[in-house]
C-alpha atoms as a PDB file:
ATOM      1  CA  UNK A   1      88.029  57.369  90.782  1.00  0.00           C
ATOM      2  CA  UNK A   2      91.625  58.125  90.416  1.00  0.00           C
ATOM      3  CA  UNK A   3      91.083  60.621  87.602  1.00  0.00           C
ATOM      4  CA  UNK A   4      88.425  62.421  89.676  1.00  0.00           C
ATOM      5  CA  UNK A   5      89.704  65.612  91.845  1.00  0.00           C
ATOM      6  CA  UNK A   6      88.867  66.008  94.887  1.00  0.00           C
ATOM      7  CA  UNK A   7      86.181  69.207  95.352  1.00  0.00           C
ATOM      8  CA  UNK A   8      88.855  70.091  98.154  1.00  0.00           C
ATOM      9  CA  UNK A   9      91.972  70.491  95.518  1.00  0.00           C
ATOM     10  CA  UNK A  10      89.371  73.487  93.504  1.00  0.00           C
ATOM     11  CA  UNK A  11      91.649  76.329  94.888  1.00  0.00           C
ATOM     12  CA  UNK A  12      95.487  76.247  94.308  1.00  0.00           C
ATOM     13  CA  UNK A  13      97.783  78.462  96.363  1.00  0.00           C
ATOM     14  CA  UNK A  14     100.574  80.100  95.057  1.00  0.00           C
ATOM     15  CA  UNK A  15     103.431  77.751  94.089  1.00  0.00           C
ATOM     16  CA  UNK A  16     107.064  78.110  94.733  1.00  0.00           C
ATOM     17  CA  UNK A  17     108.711  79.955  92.125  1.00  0.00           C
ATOM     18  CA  UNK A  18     106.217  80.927  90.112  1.00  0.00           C
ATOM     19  CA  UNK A  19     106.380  84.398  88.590  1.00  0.00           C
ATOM     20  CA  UNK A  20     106.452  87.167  91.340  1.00  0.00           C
ATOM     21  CA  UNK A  21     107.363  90.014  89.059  1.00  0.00           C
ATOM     22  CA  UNK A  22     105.246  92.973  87.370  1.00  0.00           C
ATOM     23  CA  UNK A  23     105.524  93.144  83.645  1.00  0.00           C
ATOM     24  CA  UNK A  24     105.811  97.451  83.181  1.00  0.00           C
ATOM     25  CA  UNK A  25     102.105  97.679  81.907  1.00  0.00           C
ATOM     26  CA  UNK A  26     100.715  95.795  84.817  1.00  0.00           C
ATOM     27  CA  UNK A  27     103.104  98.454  87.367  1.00  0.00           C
ATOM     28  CA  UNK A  28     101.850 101.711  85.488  1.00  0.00           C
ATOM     29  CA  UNK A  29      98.119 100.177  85.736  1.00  0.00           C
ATOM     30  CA  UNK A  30      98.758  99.569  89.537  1.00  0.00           C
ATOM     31  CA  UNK A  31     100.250 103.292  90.068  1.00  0.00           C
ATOM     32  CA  UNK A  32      97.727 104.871  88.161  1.00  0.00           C
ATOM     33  CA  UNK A  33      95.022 102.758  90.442  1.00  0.00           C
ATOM     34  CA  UNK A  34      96.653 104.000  93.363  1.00  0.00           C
ATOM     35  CA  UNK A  35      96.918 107.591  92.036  1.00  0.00           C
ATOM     36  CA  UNK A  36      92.965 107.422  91.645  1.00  0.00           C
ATOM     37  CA  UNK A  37      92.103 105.842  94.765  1.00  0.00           C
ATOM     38  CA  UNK A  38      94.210 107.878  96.753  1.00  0.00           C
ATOM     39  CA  UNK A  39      92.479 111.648  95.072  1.00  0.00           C
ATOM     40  CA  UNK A  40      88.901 110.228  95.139  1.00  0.00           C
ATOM     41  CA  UNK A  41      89.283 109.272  98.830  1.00  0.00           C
ATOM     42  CA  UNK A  42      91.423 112.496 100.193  1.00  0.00           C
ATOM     43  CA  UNK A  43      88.806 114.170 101.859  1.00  0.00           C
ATOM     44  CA  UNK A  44      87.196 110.706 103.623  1.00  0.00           C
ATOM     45  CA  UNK A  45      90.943 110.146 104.596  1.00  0.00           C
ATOM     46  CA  UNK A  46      91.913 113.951 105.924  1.00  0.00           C
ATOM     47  CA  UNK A  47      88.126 113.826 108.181  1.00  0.00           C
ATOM     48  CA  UNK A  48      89.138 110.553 109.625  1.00  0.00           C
ATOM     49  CA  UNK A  49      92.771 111.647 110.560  1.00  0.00           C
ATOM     50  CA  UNK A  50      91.323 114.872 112.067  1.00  0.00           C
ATOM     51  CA  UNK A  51      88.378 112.896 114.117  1.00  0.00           C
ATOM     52  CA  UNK A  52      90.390 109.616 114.892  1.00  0.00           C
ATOM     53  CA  UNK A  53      90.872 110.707 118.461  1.00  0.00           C
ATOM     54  CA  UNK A  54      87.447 111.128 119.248  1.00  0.00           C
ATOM     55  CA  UNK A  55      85.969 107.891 117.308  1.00  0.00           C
ATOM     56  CA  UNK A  56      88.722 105.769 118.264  1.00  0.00           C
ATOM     57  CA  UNK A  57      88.167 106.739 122.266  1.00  0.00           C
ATOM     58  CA  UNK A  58      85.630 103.567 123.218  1.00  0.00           C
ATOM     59  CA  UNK A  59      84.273 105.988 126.080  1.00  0.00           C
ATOM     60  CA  UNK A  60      82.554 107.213 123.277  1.00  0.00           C
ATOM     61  CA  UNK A  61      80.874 104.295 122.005  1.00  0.00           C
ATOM     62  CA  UNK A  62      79.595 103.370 125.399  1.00  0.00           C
ATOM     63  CA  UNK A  63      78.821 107.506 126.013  1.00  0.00           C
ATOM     64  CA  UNK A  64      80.966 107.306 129.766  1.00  0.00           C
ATOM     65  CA  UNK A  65      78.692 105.605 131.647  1.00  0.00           C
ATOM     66  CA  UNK A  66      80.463 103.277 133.981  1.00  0.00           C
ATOM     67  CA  UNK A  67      78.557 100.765 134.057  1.00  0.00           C
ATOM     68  CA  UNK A  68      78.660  99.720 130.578  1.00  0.00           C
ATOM     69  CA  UNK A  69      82.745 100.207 130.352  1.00  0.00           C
ATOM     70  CA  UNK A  70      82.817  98.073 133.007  1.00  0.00           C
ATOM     71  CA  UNK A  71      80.342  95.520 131.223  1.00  0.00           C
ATOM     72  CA  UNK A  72      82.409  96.093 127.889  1.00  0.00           C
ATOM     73  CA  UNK A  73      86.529  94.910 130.470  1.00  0.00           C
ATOM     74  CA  UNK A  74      84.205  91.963 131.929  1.00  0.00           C
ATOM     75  CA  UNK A  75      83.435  90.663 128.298  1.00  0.00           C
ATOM     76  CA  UNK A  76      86.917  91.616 126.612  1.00  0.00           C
ATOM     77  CA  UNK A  77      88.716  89.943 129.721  1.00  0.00           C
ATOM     78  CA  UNK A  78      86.834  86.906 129.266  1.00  0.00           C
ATOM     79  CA  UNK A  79      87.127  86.672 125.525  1.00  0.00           C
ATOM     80  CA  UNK A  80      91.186  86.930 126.769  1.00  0.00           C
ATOM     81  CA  UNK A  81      90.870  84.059 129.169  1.00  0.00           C
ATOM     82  CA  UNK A  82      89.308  82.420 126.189  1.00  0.00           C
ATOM     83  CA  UNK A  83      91.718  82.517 123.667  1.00  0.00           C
ATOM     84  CA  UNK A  84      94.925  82.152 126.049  1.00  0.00           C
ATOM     85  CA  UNK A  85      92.877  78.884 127.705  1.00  0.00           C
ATOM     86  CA  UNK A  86      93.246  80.430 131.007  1.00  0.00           C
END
């Protein structure tokens, strides 16, 4: 079974020194990409910059009642005492 891969070796990482620059086709496809992207999602990007401080507050998710921010620090400091094996 020595010619046989293993189904582990399937995906190959990148390999030291391998080719890590843009031909100039492949960087004008990847600006024009951008350029595209960035006009078709202007407006979804200019409402979420206006409205970030309001959806980003988490009193809003739980709609300021106490009892379910307090809930919502119980669970997040025990997910903490989790992860740092406290």
């Amino acid at each position: 079974m020595a010619g046989r891969p293993s189904r582990f070796d399937t995906y190959r990482g990148a390999r030291p020194g391998g080719v890590t620059a843009l031909t100039p086709a492949q960087r004008r496809h990847i600006e024009r990409l951008t350029q595209r992207y960035n006009a078709k999602t202007a407006g979804s990007k200019r409402l979420a910059e206006a409205y970030r401080p309001v959806l980003a507050d988490p009193r809003a998710v739980a709609g300021g009642r106490i009892c379910v921010e307090l809930l919502l620090d119980f669970i997040r400091l025990r997910r903490v005492d989790t992860i740092l094996n406290i």
